[in-house]
PDB file of N, CA and C in Angstrom:
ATOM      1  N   UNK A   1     -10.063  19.393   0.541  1.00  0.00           N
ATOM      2  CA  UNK A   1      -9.383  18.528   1.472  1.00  0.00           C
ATOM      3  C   UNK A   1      -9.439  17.068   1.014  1.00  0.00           C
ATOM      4  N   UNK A   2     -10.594  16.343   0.478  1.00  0.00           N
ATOM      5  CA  UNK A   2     -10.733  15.470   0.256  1.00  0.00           C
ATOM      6  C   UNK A   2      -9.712  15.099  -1.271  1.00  0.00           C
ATOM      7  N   UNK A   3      -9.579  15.921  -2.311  1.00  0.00           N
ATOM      8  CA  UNK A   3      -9.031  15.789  -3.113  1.00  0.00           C
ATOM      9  C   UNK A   3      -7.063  15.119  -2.837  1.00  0.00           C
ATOM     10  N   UNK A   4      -6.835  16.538  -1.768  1.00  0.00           N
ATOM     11  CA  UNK A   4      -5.494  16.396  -1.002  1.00  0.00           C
ATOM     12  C   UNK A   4      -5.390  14.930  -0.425  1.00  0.00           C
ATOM     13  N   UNK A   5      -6.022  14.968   0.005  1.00  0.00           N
ATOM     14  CA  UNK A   5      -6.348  12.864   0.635  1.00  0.00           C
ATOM     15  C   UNK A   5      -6.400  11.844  -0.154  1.00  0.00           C
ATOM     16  N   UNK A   6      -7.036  12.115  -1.236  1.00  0.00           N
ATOM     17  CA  UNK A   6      -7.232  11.312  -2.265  1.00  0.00           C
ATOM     18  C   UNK A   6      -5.918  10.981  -3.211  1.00  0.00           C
ATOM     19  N   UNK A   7      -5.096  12.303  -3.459  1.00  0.00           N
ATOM     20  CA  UNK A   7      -3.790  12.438  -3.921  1.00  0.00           C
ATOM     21  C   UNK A   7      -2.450  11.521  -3.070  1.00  0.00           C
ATOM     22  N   UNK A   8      -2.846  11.914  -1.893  1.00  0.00           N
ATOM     23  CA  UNK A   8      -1.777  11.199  -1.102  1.00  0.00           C
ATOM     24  C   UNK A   8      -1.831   9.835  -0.964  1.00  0.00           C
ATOM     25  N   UNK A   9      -3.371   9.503  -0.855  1.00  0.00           N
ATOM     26  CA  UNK A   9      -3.120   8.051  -1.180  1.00  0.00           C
ATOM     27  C   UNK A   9      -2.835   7.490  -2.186  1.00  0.00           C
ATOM     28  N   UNK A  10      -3.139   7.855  -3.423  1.00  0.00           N
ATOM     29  CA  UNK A  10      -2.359   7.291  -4.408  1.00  0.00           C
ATOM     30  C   UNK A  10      -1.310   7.323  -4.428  1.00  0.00           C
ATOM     31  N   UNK A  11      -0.635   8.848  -4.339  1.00  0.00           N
ATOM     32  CA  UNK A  11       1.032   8.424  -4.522  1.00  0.00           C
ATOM     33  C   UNK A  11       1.736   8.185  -3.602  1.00  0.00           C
ATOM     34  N   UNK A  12       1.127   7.100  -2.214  1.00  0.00           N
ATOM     35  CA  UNK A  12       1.680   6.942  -1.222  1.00  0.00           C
ATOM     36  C   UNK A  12       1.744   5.182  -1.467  1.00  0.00           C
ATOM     37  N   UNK A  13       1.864   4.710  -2.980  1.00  0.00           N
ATOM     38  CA  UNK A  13       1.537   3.353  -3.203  1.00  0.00           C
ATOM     39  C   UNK A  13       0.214   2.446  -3.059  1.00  0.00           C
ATOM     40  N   UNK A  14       0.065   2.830  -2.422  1.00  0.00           N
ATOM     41  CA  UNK A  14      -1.433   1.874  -1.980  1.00  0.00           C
ATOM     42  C   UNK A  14      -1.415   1.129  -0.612  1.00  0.00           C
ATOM     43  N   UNK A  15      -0.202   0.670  -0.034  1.00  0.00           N
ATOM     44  CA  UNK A  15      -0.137  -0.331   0.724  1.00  0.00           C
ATOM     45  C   UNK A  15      -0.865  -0.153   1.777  1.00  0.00           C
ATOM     46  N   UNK A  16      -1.053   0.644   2.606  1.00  0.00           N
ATOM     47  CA  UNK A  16      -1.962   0.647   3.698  1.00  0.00           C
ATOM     48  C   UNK A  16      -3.337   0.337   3.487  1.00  0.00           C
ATOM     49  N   UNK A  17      -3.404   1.027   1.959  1.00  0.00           N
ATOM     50  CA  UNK A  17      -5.233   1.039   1.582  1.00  0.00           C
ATOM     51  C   UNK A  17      -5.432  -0.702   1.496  1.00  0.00           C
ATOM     52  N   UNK A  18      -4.454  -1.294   0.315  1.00  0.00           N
ATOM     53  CA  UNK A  18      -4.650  -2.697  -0.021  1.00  0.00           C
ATOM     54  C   UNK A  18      -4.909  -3.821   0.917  1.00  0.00           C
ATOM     55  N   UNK A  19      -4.104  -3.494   2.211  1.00  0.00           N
ATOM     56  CA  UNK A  19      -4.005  -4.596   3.251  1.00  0.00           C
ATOM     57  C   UNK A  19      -5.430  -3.768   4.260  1.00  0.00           C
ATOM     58  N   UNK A  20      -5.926  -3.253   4.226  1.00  0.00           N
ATOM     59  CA  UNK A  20      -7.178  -2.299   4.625  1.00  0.00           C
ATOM     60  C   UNK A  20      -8.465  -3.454   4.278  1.00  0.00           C
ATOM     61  N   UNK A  21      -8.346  -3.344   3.126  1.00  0.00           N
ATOM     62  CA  UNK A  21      -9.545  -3.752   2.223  1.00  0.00           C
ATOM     63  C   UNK A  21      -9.349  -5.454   2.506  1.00  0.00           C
ATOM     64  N   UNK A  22      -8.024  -5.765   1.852  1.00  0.00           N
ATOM     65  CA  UNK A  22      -7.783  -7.408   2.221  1.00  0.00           C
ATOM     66  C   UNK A  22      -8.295  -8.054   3.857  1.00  0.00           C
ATOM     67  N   UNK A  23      -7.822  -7.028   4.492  1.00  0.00           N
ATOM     68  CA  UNK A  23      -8.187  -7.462   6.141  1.00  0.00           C
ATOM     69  C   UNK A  23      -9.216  -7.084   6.658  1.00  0.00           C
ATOM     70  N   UNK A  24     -10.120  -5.807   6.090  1.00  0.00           N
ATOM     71  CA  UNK A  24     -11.457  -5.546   6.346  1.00  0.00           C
ATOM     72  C   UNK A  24     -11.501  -4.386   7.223  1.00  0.00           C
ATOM     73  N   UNK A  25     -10.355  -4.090   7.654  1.00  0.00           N
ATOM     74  CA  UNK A  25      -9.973  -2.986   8.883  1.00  0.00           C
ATOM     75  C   UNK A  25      -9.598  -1.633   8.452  1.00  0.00           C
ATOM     76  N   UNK A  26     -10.057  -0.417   8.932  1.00  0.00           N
ATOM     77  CA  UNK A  26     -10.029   0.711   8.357  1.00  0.00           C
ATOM     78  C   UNK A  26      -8.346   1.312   8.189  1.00  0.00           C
ATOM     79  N   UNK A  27      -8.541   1.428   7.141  1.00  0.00           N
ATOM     80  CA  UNK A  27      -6.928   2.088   6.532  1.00  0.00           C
ATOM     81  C   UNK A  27      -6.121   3.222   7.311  1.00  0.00           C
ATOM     82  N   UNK A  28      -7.166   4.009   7.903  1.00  0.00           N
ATOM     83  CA  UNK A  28      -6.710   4.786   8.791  1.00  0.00           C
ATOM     84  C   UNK A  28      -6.095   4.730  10.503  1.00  0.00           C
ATOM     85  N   UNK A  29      -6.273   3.030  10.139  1.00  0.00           N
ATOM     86  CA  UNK A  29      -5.754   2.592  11.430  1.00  0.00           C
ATOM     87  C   UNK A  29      -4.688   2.018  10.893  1.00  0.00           C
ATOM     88  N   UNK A  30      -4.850   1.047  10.423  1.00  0.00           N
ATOM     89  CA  UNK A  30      -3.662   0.744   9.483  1.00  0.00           C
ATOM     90  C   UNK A  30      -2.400   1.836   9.507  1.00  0.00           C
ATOM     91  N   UNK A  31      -2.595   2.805   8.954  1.00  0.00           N
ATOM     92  CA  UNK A  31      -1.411   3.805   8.678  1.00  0.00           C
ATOM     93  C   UNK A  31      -1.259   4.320  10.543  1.00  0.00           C
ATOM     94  N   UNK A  32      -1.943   4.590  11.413  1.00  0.00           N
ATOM     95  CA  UNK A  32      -1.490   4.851  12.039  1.00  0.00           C
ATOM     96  C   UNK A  32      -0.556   3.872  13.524  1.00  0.00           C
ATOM     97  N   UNK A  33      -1.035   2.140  12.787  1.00  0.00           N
ATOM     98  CA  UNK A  33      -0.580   0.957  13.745  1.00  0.00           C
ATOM     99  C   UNK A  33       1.173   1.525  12.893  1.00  0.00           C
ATOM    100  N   UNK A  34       0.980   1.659  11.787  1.00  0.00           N
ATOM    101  CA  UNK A  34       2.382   1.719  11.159  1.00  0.00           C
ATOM    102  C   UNK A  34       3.154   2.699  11.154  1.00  0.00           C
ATOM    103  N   UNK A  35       2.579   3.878  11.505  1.00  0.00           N
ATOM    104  CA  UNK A  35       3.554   4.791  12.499  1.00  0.00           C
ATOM    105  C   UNK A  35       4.477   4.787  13.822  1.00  0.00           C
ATOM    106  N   UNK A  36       3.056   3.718  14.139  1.00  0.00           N
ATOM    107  CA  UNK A  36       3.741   3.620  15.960  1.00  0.00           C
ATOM    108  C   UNK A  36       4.533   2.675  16.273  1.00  0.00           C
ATOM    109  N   UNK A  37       4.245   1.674  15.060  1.00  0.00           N
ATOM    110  CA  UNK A  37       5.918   0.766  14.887  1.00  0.00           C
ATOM    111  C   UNK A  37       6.644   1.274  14.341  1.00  0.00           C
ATOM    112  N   UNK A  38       6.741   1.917  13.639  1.00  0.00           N
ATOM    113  CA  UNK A  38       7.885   2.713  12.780  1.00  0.00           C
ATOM    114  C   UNK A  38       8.966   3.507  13.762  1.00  0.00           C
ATOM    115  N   UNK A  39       7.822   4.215  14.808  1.00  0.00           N
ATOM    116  CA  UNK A  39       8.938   4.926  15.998  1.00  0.00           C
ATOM    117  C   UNK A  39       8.784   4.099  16.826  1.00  0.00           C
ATOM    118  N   UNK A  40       8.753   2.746  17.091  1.00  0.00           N
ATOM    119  CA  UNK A  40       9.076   1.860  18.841  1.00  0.00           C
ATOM    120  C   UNK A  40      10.103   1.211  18.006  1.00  0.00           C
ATOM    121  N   UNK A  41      10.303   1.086  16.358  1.00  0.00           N
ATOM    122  CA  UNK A  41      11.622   0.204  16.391  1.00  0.00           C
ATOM    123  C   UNK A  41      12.392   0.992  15.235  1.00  0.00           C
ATOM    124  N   UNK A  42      12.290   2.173  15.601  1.00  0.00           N
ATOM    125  CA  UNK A  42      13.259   3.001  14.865  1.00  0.00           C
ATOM    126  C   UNK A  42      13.607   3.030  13.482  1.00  0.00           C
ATOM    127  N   UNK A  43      12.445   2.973  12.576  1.00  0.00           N
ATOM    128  CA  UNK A  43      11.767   2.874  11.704  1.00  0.00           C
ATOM    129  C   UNK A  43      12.344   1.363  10.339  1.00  0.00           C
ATOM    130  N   UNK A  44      12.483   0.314  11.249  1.00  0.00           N
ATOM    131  CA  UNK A  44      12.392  -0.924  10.709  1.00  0.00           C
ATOM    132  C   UNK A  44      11.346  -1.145   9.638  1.00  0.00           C
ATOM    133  N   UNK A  45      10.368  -1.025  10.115  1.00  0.00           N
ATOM    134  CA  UNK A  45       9.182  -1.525   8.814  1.00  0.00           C
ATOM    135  C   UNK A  45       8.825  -0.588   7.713  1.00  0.00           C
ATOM    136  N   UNK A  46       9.518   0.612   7.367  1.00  0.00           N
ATOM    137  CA  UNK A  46       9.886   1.289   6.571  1.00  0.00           C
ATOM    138  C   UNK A  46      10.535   0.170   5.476  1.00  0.00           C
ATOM    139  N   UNK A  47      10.961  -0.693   5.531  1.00  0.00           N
ATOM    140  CA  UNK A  47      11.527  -1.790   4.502  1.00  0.00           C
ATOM    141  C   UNK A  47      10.577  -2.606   3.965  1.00  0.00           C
ATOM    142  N   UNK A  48       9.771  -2.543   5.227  1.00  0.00           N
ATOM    143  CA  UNK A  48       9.077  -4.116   4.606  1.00  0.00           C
ATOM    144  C   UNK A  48       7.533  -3.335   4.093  1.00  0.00           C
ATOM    145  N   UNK A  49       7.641  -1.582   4.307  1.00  0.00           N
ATOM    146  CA  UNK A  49       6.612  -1.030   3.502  1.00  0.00           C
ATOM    147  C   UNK A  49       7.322  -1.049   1.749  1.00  0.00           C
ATOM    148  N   UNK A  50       8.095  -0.902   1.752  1.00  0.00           N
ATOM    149  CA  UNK A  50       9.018  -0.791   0.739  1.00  0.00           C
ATOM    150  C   UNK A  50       8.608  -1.944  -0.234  1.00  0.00           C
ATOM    151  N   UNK A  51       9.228  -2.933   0.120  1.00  0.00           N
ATOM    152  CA  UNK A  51       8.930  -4.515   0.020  1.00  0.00           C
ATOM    153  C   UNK A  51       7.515  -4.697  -0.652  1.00  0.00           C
ATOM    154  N   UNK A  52       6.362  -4.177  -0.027  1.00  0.00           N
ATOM    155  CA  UNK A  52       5.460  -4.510  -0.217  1.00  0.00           C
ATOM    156  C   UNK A  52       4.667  -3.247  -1.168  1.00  0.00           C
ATOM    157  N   UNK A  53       4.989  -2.344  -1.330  1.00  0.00           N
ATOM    158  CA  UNK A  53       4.923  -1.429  -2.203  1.00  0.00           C
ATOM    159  C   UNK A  53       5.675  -1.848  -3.999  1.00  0.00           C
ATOM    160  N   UNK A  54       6.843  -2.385  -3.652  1.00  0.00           N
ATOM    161  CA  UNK A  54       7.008  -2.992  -4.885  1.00  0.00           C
ATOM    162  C   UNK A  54       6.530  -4.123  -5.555  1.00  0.00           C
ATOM    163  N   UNK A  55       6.125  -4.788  -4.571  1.00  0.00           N
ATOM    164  CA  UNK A  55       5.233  -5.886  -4.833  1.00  0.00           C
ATOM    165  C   UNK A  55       4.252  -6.168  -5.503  1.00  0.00           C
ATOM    166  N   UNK A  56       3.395  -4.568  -5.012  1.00  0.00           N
ATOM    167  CA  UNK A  56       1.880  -4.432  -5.473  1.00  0.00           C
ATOM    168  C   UNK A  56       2.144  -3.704  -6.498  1.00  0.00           C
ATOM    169  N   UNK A  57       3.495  -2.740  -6.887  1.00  0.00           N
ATOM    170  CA  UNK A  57       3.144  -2.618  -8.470  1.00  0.00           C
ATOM    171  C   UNK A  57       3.986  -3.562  -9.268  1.00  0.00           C
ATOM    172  N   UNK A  58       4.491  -4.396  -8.902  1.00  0.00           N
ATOM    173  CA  UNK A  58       5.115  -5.469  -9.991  1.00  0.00           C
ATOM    174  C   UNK A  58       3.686  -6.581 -10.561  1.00  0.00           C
ATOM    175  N   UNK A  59       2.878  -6.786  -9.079  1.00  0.00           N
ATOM    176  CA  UNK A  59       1.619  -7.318  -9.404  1.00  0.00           C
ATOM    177  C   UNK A  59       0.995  -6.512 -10.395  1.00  0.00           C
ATOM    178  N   UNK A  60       0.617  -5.179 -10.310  1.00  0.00           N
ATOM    179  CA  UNK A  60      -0.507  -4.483 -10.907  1.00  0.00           C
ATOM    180  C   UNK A  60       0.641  -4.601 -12.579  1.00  0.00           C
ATOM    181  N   UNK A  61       1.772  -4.380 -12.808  1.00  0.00           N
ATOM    182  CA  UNK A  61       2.493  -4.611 -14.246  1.00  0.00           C
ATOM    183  C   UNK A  61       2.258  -5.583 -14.604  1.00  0.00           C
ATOM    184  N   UNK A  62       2.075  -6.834 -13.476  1.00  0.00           N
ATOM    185  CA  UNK A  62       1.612  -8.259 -14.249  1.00  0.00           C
ATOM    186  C   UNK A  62       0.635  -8.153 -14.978  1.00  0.00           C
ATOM    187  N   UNK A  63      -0.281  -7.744 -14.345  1.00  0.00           N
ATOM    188  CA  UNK A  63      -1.722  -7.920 -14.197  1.00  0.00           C
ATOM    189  C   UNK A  63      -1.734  -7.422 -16.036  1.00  0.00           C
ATOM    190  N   UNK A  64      -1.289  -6.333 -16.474  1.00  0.00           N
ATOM    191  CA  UNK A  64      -1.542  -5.334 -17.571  1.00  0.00           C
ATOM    192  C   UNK A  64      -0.960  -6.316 -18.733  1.00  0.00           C
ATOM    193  N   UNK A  65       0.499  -7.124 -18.526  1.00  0.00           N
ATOM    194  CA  UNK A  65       0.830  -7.913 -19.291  1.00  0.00           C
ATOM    195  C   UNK A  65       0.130  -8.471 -19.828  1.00  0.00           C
ATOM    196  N   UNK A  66      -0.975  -9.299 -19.219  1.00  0.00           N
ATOM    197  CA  UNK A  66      -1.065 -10.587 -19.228  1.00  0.00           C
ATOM    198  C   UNK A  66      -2.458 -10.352 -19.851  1.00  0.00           C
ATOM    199  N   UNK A  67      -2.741 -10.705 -21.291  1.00  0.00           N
ATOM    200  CA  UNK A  67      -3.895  -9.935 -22.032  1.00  0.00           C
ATOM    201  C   UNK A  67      -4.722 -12.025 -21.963  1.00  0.00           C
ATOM    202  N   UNK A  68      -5.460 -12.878 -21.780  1.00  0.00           N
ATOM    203  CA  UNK A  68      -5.549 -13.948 -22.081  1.00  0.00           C
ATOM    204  C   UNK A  68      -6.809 -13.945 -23.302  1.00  0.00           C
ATOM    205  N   UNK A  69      -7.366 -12.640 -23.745  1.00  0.00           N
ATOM    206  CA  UNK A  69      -8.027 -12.458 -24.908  1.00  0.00           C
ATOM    207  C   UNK A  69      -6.883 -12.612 -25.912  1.00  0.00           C
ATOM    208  N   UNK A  70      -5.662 -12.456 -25.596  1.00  0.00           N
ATOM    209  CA  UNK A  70      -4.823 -11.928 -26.865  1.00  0.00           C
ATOM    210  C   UNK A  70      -3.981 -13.691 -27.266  1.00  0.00           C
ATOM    211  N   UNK A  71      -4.058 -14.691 -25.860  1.00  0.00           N
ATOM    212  CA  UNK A  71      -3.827 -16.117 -26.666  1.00  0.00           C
ATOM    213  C   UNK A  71      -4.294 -16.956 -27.082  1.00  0.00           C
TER     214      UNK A  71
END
């Protein structure tokens, strides 16, 4: 079970986990505050998970670029 959990969060982007850790508040609330907006506004923040999912891997591609041993 734990493996299955472990899977989904990875390929579920990260975003719930990231803003979890950043804000200190358990992820599992997190995902479920973002369900219950998702159905009171008819799944609006589905975008701005989006949004922020691309975000964090355009960051994490930065991150790999950017060697500062290598200038």
């Amino acid at each position: 079970m734990q493996q299955l959990k472990h899977l989904i969060e990875k390929s579920a982007f990260g975003v719930c986990t990231f803003w979890g850790q950043y804000l200190g508040i358990a992820t599992s609330k997190i995902r479920l505050y973002f369900i219950y907006i998702s159905m009171l506004t008819m799944g609006s923040p589905i975008v701005i998970y989006l949004f922020f999912a691309f975000w964090l891997n355009f960051k994490k591609h930065m991150r790999r670029r950017y060697n500062p041993v290598v200038d």
